[in-house]
C-alpha atoms as a PDB file:
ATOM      1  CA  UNK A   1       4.984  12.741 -39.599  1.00  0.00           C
ATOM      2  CA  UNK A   2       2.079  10.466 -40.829  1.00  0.00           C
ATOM      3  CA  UNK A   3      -1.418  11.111 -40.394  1.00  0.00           C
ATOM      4  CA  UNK A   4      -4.194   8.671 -39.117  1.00  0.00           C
ATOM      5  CA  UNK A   5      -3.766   6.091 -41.441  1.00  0.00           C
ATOM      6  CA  UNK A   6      -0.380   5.828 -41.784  1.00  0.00           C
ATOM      7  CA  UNK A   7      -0.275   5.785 -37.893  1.00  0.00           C
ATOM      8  CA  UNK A   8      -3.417   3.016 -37.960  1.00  0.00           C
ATOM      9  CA  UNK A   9      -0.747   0.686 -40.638  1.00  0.00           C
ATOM     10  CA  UNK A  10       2.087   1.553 -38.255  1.00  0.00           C
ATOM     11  CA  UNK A  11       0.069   0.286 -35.399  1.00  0.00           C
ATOM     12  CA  UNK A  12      -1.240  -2.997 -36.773  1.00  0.00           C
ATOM     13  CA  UNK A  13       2.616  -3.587 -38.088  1.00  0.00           C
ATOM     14  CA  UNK A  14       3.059  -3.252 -34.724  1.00  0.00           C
ATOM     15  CA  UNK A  15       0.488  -5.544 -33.177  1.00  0.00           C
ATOM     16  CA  UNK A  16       1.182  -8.091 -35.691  1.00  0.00           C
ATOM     17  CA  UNK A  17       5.088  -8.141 -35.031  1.00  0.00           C
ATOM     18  CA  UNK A  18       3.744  -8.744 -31.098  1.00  0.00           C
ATOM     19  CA  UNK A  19       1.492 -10.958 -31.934  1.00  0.00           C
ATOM     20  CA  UNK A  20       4.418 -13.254 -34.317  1.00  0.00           C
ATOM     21  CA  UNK A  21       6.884 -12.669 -30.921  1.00  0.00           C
ATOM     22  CA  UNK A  22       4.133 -14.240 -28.396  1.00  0.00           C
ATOM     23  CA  UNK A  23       3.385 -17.001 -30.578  1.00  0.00           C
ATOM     24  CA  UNK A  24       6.411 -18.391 -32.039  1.00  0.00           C
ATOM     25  CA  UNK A  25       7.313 -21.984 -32.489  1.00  0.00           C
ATOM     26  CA  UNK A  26      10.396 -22.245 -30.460  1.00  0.00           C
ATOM     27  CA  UNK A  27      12.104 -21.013 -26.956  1.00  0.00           C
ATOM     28  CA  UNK A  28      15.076 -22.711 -28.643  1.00  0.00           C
ATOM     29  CA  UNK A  29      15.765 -20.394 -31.342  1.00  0.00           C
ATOM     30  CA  UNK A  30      16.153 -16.552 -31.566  1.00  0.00           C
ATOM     31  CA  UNK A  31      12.470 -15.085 -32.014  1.00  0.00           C
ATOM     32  CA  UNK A  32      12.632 -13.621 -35.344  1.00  0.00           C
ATOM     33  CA  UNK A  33       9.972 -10.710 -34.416  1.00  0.00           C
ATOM     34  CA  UNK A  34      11.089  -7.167 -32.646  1.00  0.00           C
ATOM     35  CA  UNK A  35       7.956  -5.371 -31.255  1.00  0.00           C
ATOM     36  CA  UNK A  36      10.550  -2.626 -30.423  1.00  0.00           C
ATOM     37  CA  UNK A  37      11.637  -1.473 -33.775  1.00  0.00           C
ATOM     38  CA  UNK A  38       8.193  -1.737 -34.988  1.00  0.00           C
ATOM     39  CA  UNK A  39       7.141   0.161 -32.190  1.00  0.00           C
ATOM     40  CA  UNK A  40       9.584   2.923 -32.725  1.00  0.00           C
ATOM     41  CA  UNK A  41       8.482   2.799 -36.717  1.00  0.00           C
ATOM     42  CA  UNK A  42       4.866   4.066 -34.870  1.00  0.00           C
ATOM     43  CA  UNK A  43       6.557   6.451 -33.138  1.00  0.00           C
ATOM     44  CA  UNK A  44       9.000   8.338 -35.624  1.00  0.00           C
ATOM     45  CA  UNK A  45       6.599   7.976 -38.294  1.00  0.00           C
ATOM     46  CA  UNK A  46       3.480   8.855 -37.000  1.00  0.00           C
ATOM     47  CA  UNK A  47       4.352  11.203 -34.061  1.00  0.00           C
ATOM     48  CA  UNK A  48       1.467  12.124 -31.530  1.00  0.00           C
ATOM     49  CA  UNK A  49      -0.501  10.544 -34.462  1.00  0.00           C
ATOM     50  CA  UNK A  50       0.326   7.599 -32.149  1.00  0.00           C
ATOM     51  CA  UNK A  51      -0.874   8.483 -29.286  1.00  0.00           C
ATOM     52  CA  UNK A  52      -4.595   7.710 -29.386  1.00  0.00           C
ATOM     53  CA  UNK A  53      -3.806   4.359 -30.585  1.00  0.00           C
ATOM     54  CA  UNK A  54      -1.220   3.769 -27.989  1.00  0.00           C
ATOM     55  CA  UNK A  55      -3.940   5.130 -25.434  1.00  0.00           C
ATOM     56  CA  UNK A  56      -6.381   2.487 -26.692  1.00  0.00           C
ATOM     57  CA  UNK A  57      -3.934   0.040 -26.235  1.00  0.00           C
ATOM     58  CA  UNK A  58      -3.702   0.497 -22.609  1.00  0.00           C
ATOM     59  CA  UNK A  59      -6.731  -1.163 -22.196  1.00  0.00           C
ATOM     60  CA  UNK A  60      -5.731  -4.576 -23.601  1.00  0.00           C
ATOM     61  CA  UNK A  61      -3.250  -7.132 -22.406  1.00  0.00           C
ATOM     62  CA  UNK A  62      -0.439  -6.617 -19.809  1.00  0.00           C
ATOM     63  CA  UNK A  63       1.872  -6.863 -23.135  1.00  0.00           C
ATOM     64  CA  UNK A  64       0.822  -4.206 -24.663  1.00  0.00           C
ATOM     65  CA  UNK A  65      -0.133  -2.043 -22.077  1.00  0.00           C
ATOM     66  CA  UNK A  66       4.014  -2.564 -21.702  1.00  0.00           C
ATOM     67  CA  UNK A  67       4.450  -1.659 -25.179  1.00  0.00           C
ATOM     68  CA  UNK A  68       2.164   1.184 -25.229  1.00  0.00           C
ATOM     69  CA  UNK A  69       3.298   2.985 -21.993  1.00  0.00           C
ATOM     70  CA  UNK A  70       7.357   2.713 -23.740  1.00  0.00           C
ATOM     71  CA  UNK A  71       5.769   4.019 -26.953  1.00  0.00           C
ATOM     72  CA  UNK A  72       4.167   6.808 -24.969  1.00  0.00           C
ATOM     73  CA  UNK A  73       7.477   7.339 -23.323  1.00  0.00           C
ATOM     74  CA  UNK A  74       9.037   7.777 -26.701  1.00  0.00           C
ATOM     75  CA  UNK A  75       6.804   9.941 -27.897  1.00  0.00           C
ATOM     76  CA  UNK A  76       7.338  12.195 -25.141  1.00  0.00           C
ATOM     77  CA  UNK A  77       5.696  15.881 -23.933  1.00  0.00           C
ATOM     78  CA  UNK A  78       4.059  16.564 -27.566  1.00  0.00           C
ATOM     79  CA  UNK A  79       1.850  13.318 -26.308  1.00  0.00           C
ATOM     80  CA  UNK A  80       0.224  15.638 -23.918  1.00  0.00           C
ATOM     81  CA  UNK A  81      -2.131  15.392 -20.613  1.00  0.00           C
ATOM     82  CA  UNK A  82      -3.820  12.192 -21.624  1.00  0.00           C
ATOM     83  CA  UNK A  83      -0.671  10.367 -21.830  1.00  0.00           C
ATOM     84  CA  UNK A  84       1.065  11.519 -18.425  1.00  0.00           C
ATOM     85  CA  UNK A  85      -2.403  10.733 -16.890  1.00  0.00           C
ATOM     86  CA  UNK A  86      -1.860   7.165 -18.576  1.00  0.00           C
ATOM     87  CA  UNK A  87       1.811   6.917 -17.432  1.00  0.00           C
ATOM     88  CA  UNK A  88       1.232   8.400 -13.755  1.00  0.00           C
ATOM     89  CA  UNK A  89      -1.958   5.887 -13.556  1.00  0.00           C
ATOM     90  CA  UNK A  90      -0.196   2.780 -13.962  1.00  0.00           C
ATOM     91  CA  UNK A  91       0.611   0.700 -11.128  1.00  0.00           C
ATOM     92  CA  UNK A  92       4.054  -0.401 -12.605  1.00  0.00           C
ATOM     93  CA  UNK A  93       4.818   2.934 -13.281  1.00  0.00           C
ATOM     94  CA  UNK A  94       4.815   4.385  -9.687  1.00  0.00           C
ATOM     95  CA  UNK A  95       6.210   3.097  -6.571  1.00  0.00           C
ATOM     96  CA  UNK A  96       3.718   0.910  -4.180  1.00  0.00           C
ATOM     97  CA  UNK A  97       4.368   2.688  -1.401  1.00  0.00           C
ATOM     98  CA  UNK A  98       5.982   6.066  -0.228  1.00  0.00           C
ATOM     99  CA  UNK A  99       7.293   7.044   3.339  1.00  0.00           C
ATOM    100  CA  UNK A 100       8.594  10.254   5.029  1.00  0.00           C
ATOM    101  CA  UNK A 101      12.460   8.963   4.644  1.00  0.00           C
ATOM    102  CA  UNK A 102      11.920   8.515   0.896  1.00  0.00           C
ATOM    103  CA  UNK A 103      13.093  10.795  -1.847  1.00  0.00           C
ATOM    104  CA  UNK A 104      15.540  12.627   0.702  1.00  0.00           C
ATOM    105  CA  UNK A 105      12.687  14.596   2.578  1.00  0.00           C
END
C-alpha cells in the first residue's frame, strides 16, 4: 500500500476523473470517465492511506460525499472509528425513521 502521496495522486486522479464525468459534453454519448475504477485505484493502492482524504471529502458536494462514503465502504474495518462515525452519520446511510414493528422486534 502507498503512503501519503501516492494516496494524495490517487485522490486527485480521482477528483479529476469526477470532475471530467460531471462536465462532459454530451448526454448523447457514453461518458468516457469512471469515478469508480479510479476510486477503487485509491482504495487498493493506498489502503487506510485513503481514509483521511475520503473523510475530507465528506464535507464537499453531495457527489462526492457519494463517492467517499463507497470508498470508505471499500476500504472497510482497517478504516477505523472515524469512518463508521462518517458512515452511521449520514442521512442516506440510515433509515429516516424506525418503529417498534421494524427489524422483527
Amino acid at each position: 500500500m502507498g503512503g501519503e502521496a501516492e494516496a494524495r495522486r490517487l485522490f486527485d486522479a480521482f477528483r479529476d476523473e469526477l470532475w471530467g464525468q460531471r462536465h462532459r459534453d454530451s448526454d448523447f454519448t457514453p461518458a468516457p470517465h469512471e469515478p469508480d475504477l479510479k476510486l477503487r485505484e485509491l482504495v487498493d493502492g493506498a489502503g487506510v492511506a485513503a481514509v483521511p482524504l475520503l473523510l475530507d471529502a465528506m464535507s464537499g458536494d453531495s457527489d462526492l460525499r457519494y463517492w467517499a462514503l463507497i470508498g470508505l465502504q471499500w476500504v472497510g474495518p482497517p478504516a477505523g472509528c472515524a469512518a463508521v462515525a462518517a458512515l452511521v452519520g449520514t442521512p442516506s446511510s440510515r433509515p429516516s425513521r424506525i418503529t417498534a414493528n421494524e427489524g422483527g422486534h
